[in-house]
C-alpha atoms as a PDB file:
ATOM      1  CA  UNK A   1       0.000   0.000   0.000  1.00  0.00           C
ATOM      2  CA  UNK A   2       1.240   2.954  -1.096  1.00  0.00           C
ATOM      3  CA  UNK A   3       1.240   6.845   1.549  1.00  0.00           C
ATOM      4  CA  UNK A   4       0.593   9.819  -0.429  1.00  0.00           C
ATOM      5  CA  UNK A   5       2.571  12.376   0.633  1.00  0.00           C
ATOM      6  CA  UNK A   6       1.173  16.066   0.850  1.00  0.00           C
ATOM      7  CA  UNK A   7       3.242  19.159   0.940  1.00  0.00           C
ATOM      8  CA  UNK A   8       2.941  20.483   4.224  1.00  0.00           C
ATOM      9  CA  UNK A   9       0.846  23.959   4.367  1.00  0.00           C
ATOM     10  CA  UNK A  10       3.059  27.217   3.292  1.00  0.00           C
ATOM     11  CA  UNK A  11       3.734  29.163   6.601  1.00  0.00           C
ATOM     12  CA  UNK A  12       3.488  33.357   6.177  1.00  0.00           C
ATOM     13  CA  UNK A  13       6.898  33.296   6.173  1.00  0.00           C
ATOM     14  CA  UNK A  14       7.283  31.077   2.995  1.00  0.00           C
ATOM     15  CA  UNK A  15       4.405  33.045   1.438  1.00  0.00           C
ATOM     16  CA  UNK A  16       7.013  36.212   1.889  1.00  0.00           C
ATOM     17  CA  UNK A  17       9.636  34.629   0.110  1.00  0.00           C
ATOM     18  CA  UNK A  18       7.743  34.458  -2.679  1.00  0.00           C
ATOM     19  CA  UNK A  19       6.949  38.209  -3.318  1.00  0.00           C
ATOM     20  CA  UNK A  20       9.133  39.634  -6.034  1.00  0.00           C
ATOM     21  CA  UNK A  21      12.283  41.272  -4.498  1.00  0.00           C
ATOM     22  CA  UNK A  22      12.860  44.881  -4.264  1.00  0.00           C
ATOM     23  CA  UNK A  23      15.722  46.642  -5.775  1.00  0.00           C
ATOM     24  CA  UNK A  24      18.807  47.083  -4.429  1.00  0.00           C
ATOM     25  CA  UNK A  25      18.753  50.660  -1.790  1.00  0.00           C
ATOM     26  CA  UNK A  26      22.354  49.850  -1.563  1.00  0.00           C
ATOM     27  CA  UNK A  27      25.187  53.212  -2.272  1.00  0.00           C
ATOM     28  CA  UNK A  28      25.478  51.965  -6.087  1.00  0.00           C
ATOM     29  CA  UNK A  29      24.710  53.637  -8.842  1.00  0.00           C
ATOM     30  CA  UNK A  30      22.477  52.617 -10.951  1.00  0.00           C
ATOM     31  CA  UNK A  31      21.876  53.527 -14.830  1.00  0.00           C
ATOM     32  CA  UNK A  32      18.888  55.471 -14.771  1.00  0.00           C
ATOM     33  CA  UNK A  33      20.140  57.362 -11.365  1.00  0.00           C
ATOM     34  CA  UNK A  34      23.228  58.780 -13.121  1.00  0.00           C
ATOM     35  CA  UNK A  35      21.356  59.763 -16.367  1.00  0.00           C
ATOM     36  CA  UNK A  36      18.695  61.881 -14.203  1.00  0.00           C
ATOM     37  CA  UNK A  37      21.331  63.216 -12.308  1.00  0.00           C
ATOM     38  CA  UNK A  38      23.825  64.238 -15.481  1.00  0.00           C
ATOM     39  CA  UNK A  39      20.867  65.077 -16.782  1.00  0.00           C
ATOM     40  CA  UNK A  40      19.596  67.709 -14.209  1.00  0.00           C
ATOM     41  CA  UNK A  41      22.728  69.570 -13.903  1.00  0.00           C
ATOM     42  CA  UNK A  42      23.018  69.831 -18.071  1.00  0.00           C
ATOM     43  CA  UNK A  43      19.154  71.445 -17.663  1.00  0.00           C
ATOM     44  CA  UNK A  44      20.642  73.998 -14.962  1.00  0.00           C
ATOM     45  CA  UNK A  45      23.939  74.418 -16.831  1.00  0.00           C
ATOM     46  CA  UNK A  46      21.334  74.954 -20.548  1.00  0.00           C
ATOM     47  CA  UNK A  47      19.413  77.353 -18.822  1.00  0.00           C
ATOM     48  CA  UNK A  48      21.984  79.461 -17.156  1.00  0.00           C
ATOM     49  CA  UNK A  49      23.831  79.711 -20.697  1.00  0.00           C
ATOM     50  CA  UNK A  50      20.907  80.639 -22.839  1.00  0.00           C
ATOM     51  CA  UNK A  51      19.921  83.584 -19.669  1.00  0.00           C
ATOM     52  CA  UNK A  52      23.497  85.238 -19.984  1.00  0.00           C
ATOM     53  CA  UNK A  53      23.877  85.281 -23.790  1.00  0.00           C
ATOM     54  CA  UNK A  54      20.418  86.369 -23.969  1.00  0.00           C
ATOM     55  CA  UNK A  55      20.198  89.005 -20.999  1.00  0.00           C
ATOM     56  CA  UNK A  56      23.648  90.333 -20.926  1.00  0.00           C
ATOM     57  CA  UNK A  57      23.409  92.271 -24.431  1.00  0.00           C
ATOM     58  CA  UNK A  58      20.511  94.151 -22.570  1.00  0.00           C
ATOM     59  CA  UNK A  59      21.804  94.492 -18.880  1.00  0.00           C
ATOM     60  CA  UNK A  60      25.468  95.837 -20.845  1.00  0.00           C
ATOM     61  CA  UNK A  61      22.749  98.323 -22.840  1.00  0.00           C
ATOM     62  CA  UNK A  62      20.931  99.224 -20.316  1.00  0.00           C
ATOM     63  CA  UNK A  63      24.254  99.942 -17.881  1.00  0.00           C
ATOM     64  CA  UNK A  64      26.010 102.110 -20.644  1.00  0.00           C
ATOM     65  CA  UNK A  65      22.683 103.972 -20.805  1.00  0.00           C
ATOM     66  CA  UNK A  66      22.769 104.853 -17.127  1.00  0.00           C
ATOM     67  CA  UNK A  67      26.541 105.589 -16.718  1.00  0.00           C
ATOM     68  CA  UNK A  68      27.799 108.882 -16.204  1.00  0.00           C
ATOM     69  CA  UNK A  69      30.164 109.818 -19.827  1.00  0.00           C
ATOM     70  CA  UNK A  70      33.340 110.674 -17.952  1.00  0.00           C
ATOM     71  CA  UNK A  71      33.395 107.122 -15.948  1.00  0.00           C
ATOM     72  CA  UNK A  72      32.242 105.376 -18.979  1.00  0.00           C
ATOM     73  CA  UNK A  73      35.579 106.695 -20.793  1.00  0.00           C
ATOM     74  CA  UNK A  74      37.731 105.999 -18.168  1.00  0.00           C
ATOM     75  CA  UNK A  75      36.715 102.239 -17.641  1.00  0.00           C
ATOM     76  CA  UNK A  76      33.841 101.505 -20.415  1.00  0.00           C
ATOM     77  CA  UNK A  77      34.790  97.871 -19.437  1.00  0.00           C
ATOM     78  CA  UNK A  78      33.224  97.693 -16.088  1.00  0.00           C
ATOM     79  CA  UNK A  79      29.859  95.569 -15.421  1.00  0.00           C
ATOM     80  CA  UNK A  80      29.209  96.628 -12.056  1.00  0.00           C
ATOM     81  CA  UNK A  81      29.779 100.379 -11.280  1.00  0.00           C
ATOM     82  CA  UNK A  82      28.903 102.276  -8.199  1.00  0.00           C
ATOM     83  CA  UNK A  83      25.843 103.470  -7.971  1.00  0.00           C
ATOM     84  CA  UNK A  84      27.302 106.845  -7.695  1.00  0.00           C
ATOM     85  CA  UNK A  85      28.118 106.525 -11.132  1.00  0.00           C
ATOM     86  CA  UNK A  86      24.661 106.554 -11.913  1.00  0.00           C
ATOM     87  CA  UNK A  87      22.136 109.036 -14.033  1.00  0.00           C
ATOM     88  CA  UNK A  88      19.182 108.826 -15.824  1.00  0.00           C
ATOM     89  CA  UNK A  89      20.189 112.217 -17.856  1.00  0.00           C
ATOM     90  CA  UNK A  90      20.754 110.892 -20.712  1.00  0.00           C
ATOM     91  CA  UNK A  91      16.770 109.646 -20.761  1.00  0.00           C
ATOM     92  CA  UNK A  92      16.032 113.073 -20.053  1.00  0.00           C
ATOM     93  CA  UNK A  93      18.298 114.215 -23.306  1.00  0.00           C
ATOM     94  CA  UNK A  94      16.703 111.497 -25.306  1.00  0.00           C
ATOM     95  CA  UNK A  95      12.834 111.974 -24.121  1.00  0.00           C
ATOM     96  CA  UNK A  96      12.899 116.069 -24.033  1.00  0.00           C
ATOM     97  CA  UNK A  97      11.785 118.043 -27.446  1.00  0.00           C
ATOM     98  CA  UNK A  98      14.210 119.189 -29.736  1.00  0.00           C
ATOM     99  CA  UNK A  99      13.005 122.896 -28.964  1.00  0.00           C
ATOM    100  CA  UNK A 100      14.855 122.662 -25.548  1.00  0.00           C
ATOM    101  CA  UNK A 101      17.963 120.817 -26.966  1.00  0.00           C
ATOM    102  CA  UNK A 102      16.414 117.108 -26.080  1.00  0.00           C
ATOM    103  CA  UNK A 103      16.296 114.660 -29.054  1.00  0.00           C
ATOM    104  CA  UNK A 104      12.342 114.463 -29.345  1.00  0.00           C
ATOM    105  CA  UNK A 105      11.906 110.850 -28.763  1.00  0.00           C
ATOM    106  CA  UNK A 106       8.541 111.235 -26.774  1.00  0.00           C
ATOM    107  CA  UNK A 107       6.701 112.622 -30.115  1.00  0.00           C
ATOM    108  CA  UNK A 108       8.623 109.660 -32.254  1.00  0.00           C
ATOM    109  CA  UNK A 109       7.412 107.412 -29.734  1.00  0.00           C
ATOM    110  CA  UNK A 110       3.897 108.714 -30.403  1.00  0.00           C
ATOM    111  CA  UNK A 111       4.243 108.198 -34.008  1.00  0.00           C
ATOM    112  CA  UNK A 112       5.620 104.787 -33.871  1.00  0.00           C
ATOM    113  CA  UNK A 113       2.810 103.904 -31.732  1.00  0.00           C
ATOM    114  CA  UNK A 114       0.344 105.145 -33.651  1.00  0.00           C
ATOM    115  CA  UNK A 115       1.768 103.648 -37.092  1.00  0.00           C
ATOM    116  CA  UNK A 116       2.455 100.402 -35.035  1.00  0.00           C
ATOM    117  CA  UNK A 117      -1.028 100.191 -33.369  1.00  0.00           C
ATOM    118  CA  UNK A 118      -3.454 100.599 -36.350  1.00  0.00           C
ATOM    119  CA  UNK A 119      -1.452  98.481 -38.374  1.00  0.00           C
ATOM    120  CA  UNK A 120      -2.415  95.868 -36.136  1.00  0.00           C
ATOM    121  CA  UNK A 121      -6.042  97.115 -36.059  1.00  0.00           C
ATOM    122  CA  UNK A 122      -5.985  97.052 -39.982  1.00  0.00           C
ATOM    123  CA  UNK A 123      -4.101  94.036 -40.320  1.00  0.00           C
ATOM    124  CA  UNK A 124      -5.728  91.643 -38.079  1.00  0.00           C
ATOM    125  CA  UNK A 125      -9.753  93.023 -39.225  1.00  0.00           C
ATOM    126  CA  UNK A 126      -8.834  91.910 -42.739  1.00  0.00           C
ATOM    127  CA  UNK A 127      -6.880  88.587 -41.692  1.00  0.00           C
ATOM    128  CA  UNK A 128      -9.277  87.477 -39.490  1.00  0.00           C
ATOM    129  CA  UNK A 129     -12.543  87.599 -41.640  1.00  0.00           C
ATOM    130  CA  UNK A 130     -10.038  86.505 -44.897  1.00  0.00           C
ATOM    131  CA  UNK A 131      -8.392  83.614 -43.000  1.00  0.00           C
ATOM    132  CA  UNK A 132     -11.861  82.405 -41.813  1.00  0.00           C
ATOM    133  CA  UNK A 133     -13.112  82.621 -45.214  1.00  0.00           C
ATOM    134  CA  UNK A 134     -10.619  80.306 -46.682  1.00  0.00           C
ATOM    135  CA  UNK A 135     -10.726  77.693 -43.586  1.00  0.00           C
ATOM    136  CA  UNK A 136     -14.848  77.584 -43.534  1.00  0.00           C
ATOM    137  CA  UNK A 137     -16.231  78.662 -46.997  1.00  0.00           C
ATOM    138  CA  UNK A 138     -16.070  76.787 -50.438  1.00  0.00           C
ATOM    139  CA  UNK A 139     -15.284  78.744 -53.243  1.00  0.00           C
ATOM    140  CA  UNK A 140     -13.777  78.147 -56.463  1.00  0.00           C
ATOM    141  CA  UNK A 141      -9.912  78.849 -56.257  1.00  0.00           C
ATOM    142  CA  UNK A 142      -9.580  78.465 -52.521  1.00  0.00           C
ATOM    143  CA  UNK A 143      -6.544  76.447 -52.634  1.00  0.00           C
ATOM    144  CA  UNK A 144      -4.999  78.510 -54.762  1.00  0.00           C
ATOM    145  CA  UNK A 145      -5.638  81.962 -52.976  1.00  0.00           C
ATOM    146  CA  UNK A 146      -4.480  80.606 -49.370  1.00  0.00           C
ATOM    147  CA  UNK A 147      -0.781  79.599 -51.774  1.00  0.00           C
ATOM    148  CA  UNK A 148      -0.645  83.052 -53.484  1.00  0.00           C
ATOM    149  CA  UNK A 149      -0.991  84.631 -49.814  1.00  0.00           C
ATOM    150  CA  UNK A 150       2.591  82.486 -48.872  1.00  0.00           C
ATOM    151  CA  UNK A 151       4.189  83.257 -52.224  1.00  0.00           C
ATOM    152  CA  UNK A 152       3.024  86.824 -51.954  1.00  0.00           C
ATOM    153  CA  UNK A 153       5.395  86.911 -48.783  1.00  0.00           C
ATOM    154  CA  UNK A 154       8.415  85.275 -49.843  1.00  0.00           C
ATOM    155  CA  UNK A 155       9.313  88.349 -52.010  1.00  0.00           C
ATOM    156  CA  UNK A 156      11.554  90.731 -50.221  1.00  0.00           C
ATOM    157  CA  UNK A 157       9.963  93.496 -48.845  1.00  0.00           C
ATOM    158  CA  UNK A 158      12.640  95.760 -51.104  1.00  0.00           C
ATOM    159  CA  UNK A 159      10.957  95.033 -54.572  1.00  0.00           C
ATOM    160  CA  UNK A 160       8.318  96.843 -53.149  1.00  0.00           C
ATOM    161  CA  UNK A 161       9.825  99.965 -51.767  1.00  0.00           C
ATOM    162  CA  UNK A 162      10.148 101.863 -55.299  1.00  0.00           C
ATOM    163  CA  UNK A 163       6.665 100.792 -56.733  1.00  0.00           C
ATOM    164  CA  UNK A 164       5.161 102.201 -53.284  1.00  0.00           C
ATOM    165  CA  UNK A 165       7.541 105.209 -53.529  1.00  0.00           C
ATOM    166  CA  UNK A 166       6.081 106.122 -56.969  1.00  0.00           C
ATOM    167  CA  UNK A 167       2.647 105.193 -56.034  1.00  0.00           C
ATOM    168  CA  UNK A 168       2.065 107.625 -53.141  1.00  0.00           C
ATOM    169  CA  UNK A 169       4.609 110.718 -54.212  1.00  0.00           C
ATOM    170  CA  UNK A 170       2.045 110.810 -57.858  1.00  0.00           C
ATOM    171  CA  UNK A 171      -0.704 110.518 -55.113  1.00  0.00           C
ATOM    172  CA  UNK A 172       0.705 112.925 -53.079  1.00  0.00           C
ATOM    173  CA  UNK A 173       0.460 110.973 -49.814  1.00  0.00           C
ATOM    174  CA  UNK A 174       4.575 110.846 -48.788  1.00  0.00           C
ATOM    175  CA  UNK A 175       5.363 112.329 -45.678  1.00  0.00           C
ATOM    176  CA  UNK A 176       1.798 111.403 -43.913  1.00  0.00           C
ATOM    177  CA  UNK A 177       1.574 108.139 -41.474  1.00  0.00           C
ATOM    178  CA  UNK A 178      -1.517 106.843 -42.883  1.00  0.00           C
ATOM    179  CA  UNK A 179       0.087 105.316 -46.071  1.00  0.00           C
ATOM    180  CA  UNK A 180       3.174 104.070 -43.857  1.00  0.00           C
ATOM    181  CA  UNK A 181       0.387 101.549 -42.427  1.00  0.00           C
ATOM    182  CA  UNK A 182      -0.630 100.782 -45.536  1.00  0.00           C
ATOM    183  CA  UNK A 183       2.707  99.826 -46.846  1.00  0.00           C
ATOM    184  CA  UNK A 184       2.953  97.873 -43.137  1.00  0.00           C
ATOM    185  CA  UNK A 185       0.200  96.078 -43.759  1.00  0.00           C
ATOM    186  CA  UNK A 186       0.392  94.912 -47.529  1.00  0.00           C
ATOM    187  CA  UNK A 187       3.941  93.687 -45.635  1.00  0.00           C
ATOM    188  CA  UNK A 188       1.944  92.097 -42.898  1.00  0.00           C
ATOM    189  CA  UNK A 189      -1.152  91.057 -44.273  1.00  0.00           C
ATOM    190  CA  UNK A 190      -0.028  87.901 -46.010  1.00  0.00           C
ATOM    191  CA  UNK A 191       1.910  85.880 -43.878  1.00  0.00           C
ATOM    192  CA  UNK A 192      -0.959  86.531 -40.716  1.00  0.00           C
ATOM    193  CA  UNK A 193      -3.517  85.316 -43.122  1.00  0.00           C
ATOM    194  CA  UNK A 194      -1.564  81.771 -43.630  1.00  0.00           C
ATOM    195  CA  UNK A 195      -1.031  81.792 -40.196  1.00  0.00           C
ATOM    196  CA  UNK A 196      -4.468  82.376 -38.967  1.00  0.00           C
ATOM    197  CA  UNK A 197      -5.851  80.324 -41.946  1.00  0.00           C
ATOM    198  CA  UNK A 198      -4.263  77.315 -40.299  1.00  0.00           C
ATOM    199  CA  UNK A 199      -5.070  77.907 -36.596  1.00  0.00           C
ATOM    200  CA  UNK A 200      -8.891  78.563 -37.964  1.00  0.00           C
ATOM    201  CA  UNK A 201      -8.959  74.614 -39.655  1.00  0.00           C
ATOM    202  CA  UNK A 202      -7.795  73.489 -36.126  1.00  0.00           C
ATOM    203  CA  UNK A 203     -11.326  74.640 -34.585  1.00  0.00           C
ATOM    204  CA  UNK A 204     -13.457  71.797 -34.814  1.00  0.00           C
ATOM    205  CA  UNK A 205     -15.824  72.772 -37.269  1.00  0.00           C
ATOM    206  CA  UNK A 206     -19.298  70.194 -35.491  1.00  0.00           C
ATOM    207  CA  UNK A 207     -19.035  73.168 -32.792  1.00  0.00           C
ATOM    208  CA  UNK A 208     -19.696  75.893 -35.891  1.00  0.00           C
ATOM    209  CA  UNK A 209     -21.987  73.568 -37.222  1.00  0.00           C
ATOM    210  CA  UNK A 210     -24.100  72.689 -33.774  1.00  0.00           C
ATOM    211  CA  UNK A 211     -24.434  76.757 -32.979  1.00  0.00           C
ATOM    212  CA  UNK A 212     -26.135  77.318 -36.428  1.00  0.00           C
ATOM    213  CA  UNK A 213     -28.704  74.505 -35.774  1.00  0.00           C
ATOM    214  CA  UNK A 214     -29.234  76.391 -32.808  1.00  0.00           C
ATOM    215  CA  UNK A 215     -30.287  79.327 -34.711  1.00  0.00           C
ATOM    216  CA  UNK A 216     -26.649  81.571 -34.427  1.00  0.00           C
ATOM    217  CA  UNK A 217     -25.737  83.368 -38.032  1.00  0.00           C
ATOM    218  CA  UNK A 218     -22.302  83.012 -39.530  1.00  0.00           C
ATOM    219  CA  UNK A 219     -21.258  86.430 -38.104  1.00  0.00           C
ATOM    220  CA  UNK A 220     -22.645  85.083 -34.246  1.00  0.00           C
ATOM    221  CA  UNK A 221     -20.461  81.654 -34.354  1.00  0.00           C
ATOM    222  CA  UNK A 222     -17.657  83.414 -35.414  1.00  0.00           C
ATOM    223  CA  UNK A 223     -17.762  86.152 -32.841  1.00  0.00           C
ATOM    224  CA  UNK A 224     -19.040  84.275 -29.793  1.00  0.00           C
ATOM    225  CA  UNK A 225     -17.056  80.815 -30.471  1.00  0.00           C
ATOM    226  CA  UNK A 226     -14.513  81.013 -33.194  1.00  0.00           C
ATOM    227  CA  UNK A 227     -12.789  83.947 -32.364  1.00  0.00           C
ATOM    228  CA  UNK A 228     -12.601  83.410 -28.762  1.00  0.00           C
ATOM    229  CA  UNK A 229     -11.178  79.730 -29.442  1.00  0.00           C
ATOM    230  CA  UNK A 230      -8.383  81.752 -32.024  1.00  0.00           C
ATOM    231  CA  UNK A 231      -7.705  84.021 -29.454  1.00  0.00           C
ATOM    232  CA  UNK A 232      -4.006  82.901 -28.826  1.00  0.00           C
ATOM    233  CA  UNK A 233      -3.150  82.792 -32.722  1.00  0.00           C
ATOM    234  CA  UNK A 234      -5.053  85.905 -32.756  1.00  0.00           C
ATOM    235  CA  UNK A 235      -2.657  87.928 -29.787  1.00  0.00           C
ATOM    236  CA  UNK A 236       0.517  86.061 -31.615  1.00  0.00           C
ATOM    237  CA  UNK A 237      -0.016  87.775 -34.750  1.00  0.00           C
ATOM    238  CA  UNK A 238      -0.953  91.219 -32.842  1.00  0.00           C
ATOM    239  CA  UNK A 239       2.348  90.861 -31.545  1.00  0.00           C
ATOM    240  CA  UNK A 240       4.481  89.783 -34.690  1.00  0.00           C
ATOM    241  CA  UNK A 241       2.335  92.785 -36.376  1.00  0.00           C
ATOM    242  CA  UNK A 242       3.613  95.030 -33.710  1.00  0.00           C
ATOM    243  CA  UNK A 243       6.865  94.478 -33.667  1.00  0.00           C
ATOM    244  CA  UNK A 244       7.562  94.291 -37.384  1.00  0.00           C
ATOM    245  CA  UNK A 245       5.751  97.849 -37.652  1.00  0.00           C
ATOM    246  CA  UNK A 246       7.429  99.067 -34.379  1.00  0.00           C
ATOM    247  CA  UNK A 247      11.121  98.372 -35.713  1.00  0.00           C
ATOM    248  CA  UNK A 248      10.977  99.296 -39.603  1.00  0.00           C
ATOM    249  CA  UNK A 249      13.157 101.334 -40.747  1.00  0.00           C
ATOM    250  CA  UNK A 250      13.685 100.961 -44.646  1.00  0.00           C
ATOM    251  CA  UNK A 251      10.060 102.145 -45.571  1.00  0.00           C
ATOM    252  CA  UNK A 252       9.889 104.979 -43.187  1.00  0.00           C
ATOM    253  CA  UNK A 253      13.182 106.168 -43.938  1.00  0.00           C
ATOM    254  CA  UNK A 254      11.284 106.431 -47.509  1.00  0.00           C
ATOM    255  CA  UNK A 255       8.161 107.744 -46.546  1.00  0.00           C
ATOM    256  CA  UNK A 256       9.178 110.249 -43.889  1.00  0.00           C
ATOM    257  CA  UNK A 257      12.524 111.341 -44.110  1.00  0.00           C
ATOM    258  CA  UNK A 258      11.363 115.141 -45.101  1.00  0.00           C
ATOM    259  CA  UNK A 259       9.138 115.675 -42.367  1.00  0.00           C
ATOM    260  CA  UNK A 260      11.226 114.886 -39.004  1.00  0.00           C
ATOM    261  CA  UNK A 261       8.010 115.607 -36.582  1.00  0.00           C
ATOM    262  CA  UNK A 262       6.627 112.177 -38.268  1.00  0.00           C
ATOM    263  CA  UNK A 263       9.441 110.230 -37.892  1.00  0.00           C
ATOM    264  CA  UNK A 264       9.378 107.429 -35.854  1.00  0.00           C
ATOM    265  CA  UNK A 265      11.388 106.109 -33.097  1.00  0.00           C
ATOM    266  CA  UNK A 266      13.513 103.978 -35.299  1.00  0.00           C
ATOM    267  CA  UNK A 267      14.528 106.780 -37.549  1.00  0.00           C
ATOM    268  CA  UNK A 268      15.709 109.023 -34.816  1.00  0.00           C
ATOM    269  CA  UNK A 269      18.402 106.093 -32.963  1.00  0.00           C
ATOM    270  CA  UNK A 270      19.001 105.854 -36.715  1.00  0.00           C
ATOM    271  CA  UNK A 271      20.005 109.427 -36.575  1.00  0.00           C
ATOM    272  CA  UNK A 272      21.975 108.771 -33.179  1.00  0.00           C
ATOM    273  CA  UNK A 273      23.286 106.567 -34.405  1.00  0.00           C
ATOM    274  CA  UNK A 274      25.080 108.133 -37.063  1.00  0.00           C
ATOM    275  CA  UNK A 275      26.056 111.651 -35.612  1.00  0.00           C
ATOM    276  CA  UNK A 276      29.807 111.422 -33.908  1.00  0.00           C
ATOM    277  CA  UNK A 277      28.181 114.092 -31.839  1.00  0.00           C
ATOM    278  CA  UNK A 278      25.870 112.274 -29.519  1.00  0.00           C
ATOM    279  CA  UNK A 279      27.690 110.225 -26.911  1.00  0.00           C
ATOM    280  CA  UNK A 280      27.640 106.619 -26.668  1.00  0.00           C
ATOM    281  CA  UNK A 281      25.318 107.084 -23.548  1.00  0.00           C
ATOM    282  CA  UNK A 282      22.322 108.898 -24.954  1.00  0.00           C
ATOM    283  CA  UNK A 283      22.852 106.033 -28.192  1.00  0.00           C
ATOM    284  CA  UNK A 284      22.446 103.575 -25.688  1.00  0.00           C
ATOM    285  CA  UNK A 285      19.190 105.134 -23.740  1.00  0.00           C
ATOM    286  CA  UNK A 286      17.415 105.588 -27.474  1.00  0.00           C
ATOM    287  CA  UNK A 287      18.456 101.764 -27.934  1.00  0.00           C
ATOM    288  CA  UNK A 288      16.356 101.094 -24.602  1.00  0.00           C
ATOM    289  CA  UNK A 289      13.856 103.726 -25.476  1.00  0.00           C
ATOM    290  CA  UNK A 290      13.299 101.640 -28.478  1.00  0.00           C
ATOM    291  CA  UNK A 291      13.225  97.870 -26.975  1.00  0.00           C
ATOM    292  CA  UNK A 292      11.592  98.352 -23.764  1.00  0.00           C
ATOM    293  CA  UNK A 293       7.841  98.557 -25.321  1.00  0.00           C
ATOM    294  CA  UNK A 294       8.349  95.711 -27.168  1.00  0.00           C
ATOM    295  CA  UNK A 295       9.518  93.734 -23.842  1.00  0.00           C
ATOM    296  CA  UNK A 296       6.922  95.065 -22.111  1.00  0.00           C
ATOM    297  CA  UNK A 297       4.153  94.003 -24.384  1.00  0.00           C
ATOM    298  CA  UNK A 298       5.871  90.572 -24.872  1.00  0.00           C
ATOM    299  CA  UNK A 299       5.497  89.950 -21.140  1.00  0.00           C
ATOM    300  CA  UNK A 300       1.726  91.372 -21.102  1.00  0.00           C
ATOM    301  CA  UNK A 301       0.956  89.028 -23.790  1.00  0.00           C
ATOM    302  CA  UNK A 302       2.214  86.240 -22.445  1.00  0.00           C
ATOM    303  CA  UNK A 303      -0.624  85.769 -19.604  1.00  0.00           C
ATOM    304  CA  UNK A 304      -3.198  85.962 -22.317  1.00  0.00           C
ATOM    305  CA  UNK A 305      -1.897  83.758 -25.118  1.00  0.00           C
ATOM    306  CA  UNK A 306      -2.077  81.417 -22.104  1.00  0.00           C
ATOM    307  CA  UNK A 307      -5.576  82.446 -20.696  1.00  0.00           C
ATOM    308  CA  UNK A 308      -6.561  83.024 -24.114  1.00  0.00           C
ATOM    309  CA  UNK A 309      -6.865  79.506 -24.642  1.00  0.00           C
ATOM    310  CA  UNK A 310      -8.408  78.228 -22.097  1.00  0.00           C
ATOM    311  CA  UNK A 311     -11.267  81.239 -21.908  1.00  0.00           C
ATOM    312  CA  UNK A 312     -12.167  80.273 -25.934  1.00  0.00           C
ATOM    313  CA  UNK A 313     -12.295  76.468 -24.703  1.00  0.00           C
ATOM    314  CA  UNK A 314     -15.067  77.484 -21.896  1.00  0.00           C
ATOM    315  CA  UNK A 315     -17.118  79.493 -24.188  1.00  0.00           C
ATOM    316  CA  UNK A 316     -17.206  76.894 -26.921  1.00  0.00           C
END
């Protein structure tokens, strides 16, 4: 007669053995730990490198702007003067009229705004309802249009500076700021059109589609849903608009070089620029003069572009 022989019954401990077995906690170092760590100082070491060779140019700008000529010319080399050293005259120079012996930047300012500000206004009215119309509508040619918009930028801007010339002197509209935002915006225009056409074809179009079986017009969905959805592609071009019209200098050098109350802000560090009368100091607080708006809008628009987003998504 033959026992049968049972296993005896696993105890907890025996159960324990057979849980998988945790890594090693031991001092080694393992693959993946060095590559994080390697990998975390490179980020800090990136970062730190792309912050000085970005923001030194300015702080070095800024600092020549502030200090005083005669300790400029004794040690121009010097990043961190006392503060004694210090003055904010040449801003004064740069910013008062030329009637009391100031270089007038406050009215070029002005002008620079206002050319910068409605070329925005004009450019983005006509991209926006031109953009939408190629994403949304069917029309014979569409295609072809939205590819004539891209080639239509890819010229340089130069081949149009004499035909423009011409145009307005026989029209007699040189020397005014009105045409200078028309020659900004036939710059402009094209490439914020591709852009926007693009962002528009992103919208899902069954949102469009359920507000009009709701009763909403074409002119309601694209107000109340599809331009609060665009509103980030919207601020982006606003801002590459702005900039572009803020900084030119070829056109209104053109347009404006007869007249100097119309000039604008780039044409007068232009003229700084090239006097060897004006010191390197008041140079240097036009240069700052010229940037600091368009810093200063960068960093307003950043909160919305982000906000932008999410505000369109809620509405939709």
């Amino acid at each position: 007669m033959t026992r049968m022989v049972t296993a005896p019954p696993e105890t907890p401990a025996a159960a324990a053995d057979t849980r998988p077995s945790r890594a090693p906690t031991g001092p080694g170092w393992s693959r993946t730990t060095v590559e994080t760590r390697v990998l975390g100082v490179l980020r800090w070491v990136v970062i730190v490198g792309l912050a000085v060779f970005t923001l030194f140019p300015f702080y070095y700008m800024v600092l020549l702007s502030l200090r005083d000529l005669s300790s400029l010319l004794q040690d121009p080399g010097r990043l961190w003067p006392a503060l004694s050293e210090l003055t904010v005259d040449t801003y004064r120079d740069v910013l008062a009229p030329t009637g009391s012996g100031g270089q007038g930047f406050l009215r070029l300012m002005l002008n620079s705004g206002l050319v910068a500000l409605g070329t925005v206004a004009v450019t983005l009215v006509f991209a926006v309802l031109g953009s939408y119309a190629i994403a949304r509508l069917r029309f014979p040619g569409r295609r072809r249009i939205s590819v004539l918009f891209l080639a239509v930028y890819l010229f340089p801007s130069i081949l149009l500076a004499v035909p423009l010339f011409v145009f307005f002197t026989r029209l007699g509209l040189r020397g005014a700021l009105a045409p200078l935002v028309l020659v900004y915006v036939s710059q402009t225009i094209a490439v914020a059109i591709y852009t926007l056409r693009n962002y528009f074809q992103t919208v899902p179009a069954s949102i469009e589609e359920a507000a009009a079986v709701d009763g909403a017009t074409r002119f309601t969905v694209l107000r109340r849903i599809t331009l609060p959805l665009a509103a980030p592609a919207i601020l982006s071009n606003a801002l590459f608009v702005f900039m572009i019209a803020w900084n030119e200098f070829l056109f209104a050098l053109l347009f404006l070089v007869e007249d100097r109350d119309r000039w604008t802000v780039s044409l007068g560090l232009s003229q700084l620029a090239g006097s060897i009368e004006i010191p390197t100091t008041v140079l240097m607080a036009g240069s700052v003069i010229l940037t600091l708006p368009i810093v200063v809008l960068f960093f307003a628009t950043e909160r919305l572009l982000t906000g932008g987003l999410t505000a369109g998504a809620e509405k939709g």
